[in-house]
N, C-alpha and C. Protein backbone atom coordinates (compact mmCIF):
# COMPACT_ATOMS: atom_id res chain seq x y z
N UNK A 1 -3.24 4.08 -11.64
CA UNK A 1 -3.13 3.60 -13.00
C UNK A 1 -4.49 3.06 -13.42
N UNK A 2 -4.94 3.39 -15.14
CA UNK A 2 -6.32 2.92 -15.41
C UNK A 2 -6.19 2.60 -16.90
N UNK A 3 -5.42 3.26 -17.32
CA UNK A 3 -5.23 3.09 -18.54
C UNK A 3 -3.74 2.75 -19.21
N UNK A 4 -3.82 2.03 -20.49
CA UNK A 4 -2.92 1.81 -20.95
C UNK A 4 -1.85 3.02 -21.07
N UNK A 5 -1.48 4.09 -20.96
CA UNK A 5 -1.13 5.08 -21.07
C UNK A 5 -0.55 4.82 -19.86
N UNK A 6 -1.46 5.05 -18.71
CA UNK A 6 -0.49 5.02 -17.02
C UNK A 6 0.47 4.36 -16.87
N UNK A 7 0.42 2.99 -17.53
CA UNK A 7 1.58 1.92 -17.62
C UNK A 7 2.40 2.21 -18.35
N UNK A 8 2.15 3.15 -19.56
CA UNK A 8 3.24 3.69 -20.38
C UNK A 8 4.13 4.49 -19.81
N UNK A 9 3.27 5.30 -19.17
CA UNK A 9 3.88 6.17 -18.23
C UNK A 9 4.97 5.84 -17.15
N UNK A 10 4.34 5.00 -16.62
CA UNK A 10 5.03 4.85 -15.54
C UNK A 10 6.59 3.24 -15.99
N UNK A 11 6.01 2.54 -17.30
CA UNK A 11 7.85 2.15 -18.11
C UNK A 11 8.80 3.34 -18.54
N UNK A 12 8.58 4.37 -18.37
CA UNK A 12 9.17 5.19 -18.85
C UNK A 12 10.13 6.12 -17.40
N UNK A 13 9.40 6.15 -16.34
CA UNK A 13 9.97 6.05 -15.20
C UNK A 13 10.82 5.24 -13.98
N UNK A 14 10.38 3.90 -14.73
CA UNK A 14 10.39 2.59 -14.07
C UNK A 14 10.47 1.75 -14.74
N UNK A 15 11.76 1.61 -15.70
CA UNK A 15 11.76 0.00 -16.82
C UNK A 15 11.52 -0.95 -15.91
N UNK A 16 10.77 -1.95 -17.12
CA UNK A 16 11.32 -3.05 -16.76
C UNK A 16 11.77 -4.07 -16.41
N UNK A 17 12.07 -5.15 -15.05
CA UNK A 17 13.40 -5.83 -15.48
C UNK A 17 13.30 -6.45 -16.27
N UNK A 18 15.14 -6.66 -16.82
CA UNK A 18 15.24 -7.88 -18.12
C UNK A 18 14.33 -9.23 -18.49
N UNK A 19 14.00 -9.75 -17.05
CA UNK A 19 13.56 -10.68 -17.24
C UNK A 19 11.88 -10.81 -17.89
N UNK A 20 11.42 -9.32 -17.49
CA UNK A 20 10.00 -9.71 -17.83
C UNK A 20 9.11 -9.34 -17.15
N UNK A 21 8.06 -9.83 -17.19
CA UNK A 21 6.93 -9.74 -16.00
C UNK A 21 6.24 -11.34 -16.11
N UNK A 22 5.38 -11.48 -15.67
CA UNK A 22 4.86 -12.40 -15.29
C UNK A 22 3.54 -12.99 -15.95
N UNK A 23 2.86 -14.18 -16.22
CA UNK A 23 1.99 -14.56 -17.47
C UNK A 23 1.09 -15.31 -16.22
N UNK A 24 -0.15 -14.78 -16.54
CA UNK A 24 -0.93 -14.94 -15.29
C UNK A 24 -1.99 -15.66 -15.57
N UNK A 25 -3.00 -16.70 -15.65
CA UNK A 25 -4.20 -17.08 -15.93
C UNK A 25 -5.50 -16.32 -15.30
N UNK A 26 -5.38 -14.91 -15.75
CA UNK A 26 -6.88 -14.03 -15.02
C UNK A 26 -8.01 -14.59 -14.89
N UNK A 27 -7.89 -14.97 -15.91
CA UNK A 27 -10.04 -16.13 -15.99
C UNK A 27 -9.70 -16.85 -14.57
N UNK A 28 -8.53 -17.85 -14.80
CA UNK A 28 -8.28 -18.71 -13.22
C UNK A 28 -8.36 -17.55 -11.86
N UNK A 29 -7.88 -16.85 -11.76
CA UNK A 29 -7.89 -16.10 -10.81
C UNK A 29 -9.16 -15.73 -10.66
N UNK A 30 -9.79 -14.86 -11.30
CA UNK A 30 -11.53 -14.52 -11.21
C UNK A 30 -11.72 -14.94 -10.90
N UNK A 31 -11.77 -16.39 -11.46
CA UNK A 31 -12.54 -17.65 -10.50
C UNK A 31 -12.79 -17.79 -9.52
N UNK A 32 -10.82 -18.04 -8.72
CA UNK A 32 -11.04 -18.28 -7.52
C UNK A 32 -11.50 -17.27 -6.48
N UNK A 33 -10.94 -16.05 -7.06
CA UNK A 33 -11.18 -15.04 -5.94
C UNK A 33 -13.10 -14.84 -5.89
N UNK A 34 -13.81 -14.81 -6.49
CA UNK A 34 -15.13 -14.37 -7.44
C UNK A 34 -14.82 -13.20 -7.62
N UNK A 35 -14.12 -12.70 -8.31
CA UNK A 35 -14.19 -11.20 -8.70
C UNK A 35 -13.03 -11.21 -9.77
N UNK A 36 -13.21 -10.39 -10.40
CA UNK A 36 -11.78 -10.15 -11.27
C UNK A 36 -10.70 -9.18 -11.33
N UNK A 37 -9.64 -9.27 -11.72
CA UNK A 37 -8.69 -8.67 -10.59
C UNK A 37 -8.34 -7.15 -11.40
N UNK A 38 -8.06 -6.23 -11.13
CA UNK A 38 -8.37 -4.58 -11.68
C UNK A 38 -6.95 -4.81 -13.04
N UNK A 39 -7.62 -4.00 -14.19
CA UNK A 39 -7.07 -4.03 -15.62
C UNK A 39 -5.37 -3.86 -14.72
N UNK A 40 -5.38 -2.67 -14.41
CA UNK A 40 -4.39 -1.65 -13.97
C UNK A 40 -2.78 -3.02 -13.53
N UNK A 41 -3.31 -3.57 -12.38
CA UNK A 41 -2.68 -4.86 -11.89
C UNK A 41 -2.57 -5.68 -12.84
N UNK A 42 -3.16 -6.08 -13.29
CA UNK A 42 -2.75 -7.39 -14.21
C UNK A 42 -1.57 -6.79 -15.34
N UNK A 43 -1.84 -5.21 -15.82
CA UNK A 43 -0.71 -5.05 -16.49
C UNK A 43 0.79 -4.78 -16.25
N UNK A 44 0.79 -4.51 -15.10
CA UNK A 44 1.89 -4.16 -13.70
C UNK A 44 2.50 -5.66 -13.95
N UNK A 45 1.72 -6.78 -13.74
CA UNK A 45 2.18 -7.91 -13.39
C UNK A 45 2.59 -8.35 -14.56
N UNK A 46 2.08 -7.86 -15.62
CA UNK A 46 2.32 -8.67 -17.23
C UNK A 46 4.02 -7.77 -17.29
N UNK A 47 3.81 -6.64 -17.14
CA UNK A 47 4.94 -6.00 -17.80
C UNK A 47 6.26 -6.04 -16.75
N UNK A 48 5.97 -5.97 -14.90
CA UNK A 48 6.86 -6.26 -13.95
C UNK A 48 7.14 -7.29 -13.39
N UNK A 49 6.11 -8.56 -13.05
CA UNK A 49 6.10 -9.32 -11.91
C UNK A 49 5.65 -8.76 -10.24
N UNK A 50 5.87 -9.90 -9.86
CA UNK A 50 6.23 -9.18 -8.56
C UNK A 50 7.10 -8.78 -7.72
N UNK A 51 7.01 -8.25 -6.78
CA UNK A 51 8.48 -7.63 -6.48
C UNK A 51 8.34 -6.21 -5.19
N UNK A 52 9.78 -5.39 -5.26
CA UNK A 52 9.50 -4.51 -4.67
C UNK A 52 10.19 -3.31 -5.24
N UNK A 53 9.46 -2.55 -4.91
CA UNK A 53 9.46 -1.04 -6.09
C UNK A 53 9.96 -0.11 -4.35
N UNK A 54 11.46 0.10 -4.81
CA UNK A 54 11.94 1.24 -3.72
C UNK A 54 12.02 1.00 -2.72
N UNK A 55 12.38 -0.35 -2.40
CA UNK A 55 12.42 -0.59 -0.63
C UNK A 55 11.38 -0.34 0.11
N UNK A 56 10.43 0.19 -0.89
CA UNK A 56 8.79 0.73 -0.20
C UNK A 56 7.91 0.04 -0.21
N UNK A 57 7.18 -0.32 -1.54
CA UNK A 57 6.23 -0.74 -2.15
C UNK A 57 6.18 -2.18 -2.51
N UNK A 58 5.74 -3.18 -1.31
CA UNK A 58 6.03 -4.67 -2.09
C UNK A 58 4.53 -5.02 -2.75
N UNK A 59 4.62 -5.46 -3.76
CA UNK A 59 3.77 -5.79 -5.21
C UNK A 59 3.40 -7.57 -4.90
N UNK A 60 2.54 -8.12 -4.43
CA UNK A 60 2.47 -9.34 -4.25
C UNK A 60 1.73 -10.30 -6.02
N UNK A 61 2.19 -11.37 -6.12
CA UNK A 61 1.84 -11.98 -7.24
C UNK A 61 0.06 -12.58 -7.03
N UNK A 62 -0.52 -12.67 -7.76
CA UNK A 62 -1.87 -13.18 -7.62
C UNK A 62 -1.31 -14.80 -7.45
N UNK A 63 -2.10 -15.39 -6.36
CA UNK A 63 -2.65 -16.88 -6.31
C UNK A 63 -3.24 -17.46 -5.68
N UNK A 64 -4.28 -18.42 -6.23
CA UNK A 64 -5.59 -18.61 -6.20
C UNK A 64 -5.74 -18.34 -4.75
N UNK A 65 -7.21 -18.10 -4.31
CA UNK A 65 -7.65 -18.37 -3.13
C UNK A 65 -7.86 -19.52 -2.20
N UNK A 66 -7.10 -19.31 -1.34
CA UNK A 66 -7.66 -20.88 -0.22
C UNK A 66 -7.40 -20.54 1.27
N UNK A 67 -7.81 -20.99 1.85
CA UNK A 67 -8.14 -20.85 3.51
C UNK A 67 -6.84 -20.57 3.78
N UNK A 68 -6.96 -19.57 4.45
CA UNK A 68 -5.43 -19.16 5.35
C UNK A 68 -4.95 -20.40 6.02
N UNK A 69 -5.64 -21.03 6.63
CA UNK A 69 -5.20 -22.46 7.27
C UNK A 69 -4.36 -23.07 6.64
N UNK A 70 -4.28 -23.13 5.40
CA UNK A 70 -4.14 -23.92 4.00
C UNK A 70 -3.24 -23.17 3.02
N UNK A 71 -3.15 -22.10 3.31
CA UNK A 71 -2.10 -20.96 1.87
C UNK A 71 -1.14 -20.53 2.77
N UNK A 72 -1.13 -20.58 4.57
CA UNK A 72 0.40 -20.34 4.97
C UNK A 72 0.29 -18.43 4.54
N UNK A 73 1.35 -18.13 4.92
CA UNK A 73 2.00 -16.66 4.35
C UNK A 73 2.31 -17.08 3.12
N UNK A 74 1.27 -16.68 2.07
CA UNK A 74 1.84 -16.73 0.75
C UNK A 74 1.72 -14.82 0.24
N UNK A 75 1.10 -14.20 0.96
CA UNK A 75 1.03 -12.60 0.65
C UNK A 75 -0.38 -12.24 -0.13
N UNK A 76 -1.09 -12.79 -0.76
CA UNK A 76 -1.75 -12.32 -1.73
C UNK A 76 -3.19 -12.60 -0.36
N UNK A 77 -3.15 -14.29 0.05
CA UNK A 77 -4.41 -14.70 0.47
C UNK A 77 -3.93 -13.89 2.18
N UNK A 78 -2.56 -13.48 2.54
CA UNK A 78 -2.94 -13.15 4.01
C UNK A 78 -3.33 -11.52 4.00
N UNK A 79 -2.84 -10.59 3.10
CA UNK A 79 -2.63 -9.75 2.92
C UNK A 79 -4.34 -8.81 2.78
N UNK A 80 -5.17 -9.94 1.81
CA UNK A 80 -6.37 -9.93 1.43
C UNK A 80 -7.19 -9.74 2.68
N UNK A 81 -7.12 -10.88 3.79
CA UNK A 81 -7.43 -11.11 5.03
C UNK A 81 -6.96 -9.75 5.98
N UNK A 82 -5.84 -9.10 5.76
CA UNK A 82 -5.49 -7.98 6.46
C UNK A 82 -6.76 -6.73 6.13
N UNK A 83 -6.64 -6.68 4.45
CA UNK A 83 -7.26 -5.41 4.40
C UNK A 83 -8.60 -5.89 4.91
N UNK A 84 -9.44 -7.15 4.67
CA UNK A 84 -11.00 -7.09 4.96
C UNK A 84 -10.94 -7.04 6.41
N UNK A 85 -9.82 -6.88 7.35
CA UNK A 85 -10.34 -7.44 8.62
C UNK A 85 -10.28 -5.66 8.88
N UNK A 86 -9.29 -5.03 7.68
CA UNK A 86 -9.33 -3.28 8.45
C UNK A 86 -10.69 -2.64 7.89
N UNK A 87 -11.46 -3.00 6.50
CA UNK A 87 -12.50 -2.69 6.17
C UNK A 87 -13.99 -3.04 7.21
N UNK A 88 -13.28 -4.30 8.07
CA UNK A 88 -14.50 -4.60 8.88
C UNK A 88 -14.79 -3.37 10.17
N UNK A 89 -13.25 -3.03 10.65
CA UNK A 89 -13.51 -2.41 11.42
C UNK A 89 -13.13 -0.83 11.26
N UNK A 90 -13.18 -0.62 9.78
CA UNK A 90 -13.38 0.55 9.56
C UNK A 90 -14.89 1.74 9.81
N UNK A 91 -14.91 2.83 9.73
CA UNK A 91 -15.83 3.71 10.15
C UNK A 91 -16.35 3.60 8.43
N UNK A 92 -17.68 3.58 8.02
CA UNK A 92 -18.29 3.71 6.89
C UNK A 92 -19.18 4.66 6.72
N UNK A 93 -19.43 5.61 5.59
CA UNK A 93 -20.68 6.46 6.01
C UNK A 93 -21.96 5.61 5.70
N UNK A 94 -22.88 6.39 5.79
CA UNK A 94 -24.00 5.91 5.40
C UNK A 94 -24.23 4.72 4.21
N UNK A 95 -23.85 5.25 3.30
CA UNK A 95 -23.84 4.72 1.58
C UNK A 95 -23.11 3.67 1.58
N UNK A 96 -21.86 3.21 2.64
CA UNK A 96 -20.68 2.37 2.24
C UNK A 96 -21.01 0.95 3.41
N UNK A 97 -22.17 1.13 4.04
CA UNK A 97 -22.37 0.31 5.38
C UNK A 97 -22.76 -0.93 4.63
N UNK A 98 -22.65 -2.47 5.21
CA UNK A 98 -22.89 -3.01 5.00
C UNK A 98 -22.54 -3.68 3.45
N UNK A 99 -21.90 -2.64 2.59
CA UNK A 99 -21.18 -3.17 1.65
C UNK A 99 -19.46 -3.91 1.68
N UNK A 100 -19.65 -4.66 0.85
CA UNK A 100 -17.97 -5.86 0.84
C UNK A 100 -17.41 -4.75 0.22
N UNK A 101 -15.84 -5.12 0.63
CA UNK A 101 -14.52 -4.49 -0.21
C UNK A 101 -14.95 -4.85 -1.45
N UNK A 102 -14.82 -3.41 -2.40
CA UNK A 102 -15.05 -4.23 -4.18
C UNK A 102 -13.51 -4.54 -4.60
C-alpha cells in the first residue's frame, strides 16, 4: 500500500470495523522513534486500528519508544528489536552494508 487508492482498495475487500480505527499523534511518534512512520500505516491505523487480519497477520498499534527493559512485551518496541536484530544478522550486498533499517 502507497497510496490513497491502496487503502481504498483494500476497504473495499476488508471493511472496516464498526468501531473505527484508531487516532494516533504521528508528530509524537516521529519523535520518539526519530523517524516517521510510513503514510501507508498510519492510514491502516486511522481507518482499522490494530488488530488481526485472518488469523494471519497481527497489525501492532504504534507506541512511543522506550527501552525494552522498560516497555515489557508491548509489540511495537519488541517486535522493532526482532526485526533490527534479523537485519543485523542479515547477509547485505555491497550498497546495503553498514546501512540502518529505514
Amino acid at each position: 500500500m502507497s497510496a490513497a487508492t491502496d487503502v481504498d482498495a483494500l476497504r473495499r475487500m476488508m471493511p472496516p470495523p464498526e468501531s473505527g480505527g484508531r487516532t494516533v499523534d504521528w508528530d509524537g511518534m516521529a519523535q520518539s522513534w526519530s523517524r516517521p512512520f510510513p503514510l501507508d500505516y498510519q492510514r491502516f491505523m486511522e481507518t482499522y486500528g490494530a488488530g488481526v487480519v485472518g488469523d494471519v497477520l497481527v497489525v501492532v498499534a504504534p507506541k512511543p519508544k522506550a527501552p525494552l527493559s522498560e516497555a515489557g512485551w508491548d509489540g511495537m518496541v519488541e517486535e522493532t528489536g526482532n526485526a533490527e536484530d534479523v537485519w543485523a544478522d542479515s547477509y547485505k550486498t555491497p550498497n546495503w552494508r553498514g546501512r540502518p533499517p529505514a
